[in-house]
Each structure stands twice: as structure tokens, then as C-alpha cells.
C-alpha atoms as a PDB file:
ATOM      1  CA  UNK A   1     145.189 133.451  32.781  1.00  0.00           C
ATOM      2  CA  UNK A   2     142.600 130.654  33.615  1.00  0.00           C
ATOM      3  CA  UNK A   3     142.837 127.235  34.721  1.00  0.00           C
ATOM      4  CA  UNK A   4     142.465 124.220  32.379  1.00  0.00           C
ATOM      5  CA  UNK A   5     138.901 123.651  33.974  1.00  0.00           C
ATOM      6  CA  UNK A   6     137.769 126.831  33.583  1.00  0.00           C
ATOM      7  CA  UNK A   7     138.415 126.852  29.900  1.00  0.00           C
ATOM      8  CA  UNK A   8     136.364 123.349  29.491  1.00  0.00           C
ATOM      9  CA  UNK A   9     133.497 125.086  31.287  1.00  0.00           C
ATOM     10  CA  UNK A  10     133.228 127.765  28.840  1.00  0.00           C
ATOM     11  CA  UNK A  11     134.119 126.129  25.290  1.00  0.00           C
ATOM     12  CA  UNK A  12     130.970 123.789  27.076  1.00  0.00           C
ATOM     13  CA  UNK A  13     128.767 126.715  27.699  1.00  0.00           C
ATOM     14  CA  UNK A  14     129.790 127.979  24.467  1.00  0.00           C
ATOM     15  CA  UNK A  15     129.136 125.264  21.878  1.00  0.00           C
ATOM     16  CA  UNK A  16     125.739 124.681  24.272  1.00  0.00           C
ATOM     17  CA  UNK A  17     126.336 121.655  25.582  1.00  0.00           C
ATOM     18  CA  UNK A  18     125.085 123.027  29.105  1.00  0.00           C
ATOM     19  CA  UNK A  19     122.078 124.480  29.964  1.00  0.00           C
ATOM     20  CA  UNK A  20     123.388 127.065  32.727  1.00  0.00           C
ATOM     21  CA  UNK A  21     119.810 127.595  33.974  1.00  0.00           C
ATOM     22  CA  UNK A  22     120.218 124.205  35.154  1.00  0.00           C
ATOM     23  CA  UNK A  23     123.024 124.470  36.871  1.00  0.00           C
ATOM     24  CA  UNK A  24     123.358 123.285  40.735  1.00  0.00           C
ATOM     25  CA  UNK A  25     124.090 125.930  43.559  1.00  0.00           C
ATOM     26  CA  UNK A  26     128.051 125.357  44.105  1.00  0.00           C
ATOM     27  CA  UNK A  27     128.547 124.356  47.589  1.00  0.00           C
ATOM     28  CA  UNK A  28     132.163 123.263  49.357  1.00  0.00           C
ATOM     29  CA  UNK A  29     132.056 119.593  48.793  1.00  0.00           C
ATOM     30  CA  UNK A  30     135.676 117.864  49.381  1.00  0.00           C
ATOM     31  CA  UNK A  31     133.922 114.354  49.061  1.00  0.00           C
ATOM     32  CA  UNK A  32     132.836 115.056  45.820  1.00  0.00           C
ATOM     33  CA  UNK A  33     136.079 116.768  44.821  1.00  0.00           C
ATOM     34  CA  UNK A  34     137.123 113.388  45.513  1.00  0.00           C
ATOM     35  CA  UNK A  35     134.865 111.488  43.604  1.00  0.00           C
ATOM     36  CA  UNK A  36     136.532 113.376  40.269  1.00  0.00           C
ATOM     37  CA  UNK A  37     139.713 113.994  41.475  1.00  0.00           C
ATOM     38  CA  UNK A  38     140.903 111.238  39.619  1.00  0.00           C
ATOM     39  CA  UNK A  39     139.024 111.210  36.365  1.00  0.00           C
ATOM     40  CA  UNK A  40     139.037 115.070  36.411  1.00  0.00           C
ATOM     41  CA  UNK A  41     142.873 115.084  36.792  1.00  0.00           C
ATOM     42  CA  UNK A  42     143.327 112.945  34.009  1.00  0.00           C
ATOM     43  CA  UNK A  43     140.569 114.504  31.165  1.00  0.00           C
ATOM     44  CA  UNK A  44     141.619 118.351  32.464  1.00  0.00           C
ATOM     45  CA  UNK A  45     143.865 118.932  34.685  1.00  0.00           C
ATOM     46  CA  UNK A  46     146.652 117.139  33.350  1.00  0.00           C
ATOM     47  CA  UNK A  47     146.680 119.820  30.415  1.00  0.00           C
ATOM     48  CA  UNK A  48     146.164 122.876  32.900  1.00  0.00           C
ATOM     49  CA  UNK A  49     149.173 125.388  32.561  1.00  0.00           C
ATOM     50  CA  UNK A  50     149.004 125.575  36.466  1.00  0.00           C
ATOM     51  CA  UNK A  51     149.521 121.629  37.081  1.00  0.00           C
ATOM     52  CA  UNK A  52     153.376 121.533  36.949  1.00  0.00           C
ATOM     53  CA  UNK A  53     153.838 124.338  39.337  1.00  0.00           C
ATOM     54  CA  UNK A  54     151.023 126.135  41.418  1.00  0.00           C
ATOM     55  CA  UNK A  55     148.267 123.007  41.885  1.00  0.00           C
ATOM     56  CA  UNK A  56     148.062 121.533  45.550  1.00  0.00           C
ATOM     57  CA  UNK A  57     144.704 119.717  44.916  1.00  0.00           C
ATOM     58  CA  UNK A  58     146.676 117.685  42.077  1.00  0.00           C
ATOM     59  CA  UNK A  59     150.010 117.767  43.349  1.00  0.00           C
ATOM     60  CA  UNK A  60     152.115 114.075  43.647  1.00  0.00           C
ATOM     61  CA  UNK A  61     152.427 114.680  47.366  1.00  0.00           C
ATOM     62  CA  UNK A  62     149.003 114.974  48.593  1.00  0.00           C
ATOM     63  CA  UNK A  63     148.243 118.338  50.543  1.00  0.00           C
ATOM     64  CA  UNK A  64     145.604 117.684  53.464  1.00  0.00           C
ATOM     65  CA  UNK A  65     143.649 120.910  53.040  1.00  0.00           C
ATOM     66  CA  UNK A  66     144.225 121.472  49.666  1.00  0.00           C
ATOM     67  CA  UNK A  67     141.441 122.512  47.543  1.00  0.00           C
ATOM     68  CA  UNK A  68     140.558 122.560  44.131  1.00  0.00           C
ATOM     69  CA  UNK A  69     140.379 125.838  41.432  1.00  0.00           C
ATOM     70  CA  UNK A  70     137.223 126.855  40.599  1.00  0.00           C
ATOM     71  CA  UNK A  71     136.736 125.296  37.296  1.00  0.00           C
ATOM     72  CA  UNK A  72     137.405 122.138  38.684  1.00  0.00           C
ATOM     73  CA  UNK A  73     134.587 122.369  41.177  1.00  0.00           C
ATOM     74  CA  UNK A  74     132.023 123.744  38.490  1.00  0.00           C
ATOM     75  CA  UNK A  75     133.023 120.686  36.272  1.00  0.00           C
ATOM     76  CA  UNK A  76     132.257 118.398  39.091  1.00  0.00           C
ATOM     77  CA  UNK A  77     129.528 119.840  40.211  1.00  0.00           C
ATOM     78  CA  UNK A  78     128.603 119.205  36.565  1.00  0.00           C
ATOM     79  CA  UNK A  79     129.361 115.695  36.441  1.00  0.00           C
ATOM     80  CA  UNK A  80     127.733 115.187  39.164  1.00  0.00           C
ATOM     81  CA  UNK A  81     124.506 116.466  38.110  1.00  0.00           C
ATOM     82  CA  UNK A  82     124.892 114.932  34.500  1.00  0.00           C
ATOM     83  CA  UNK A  83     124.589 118.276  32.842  1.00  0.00           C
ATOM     84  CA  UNK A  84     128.306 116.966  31.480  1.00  0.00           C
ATOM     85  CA  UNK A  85     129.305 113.461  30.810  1.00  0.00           C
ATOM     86  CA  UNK A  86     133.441 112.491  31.605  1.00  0.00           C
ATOM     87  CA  UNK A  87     133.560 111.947  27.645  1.00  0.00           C
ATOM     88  CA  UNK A  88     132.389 115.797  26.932  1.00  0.00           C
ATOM     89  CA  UNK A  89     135.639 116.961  28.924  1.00  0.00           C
ATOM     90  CA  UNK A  90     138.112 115.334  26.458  1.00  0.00           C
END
């Protein structure tokens, strides 16, 4: 079982639409988790099997400390370094 994220990050690396040698370090960034929460949510996360159920980052009721799954971090990281564009996560 992975996350919806996690998926996206692989059918990308997959069909080579990301060079992984240029991929960032990862780092624990909660401001830019926020930056995508939104547009993340709605382009992957919505269709994640854990959203419903086991998501905290996502969840209607914010959680203070929550943090996101690992595929969403990669795919902001991504973003955020314009290896992806929002439009290649639909």
C-alpha cells in the first residue's frame, strides 16, 4: 500500500518526466508543505486511498503538528524546484 503521492512520483519517474539526478536534498520544510497543501490536496491527495481515514496533514479539522506522507513532500519538493509543474500531477 502507498499513498496517492507516492504513486504520482513514480508513474513521473517512470514515463521520464523527472530527471532524479536533479532532484533537491529533502529537508523538513512545514512552510513549504504549506505552500502546496492546497493545490497538492486537490491534484493528489484528494484521490489517495488514505485521505478519508488515516491523513492528519489533510484532515477537515486541522492538526497542529501534523505532517505530511512522504510522497507528498517529494512532490513538493518537486514543485518547488520546477522539476514538476501542478499540471503534470493531474
Amino acid at each position: 500500500m502507498t499513498c496517492r503521492g507516492a504513486e504520482v512520483a513514480e508513474r513521473l519517474v517512470a514515463e521520464g518526466r523527472v530527471d532524479t539526478a536533479l532532484m533537491p536534498s529533502l529537508r523538513k520544510a512545514p512552510d513549504l508543505w504549506k505552500r502546496h497543501r492546497e493545490s497538492l490536496g486537490i491534484r493528489v491527495c484528494r484521490m489517495c486511498p488514505f485521505f478519508q481515514e488515516d491523513c492528519d496533514f489533510q484532515a477537515a479539522e486541522l492538526v497542529d503538528d501534523a505532517e505530511p506522507c512522504g510522497g507528498f513532500i517529494l512532490l513538493a519538493h518537486w514543485c518547488e524546484s520546477n522539476l514538476v509543474q501542478e499540471a503534470d500531477l493531474e
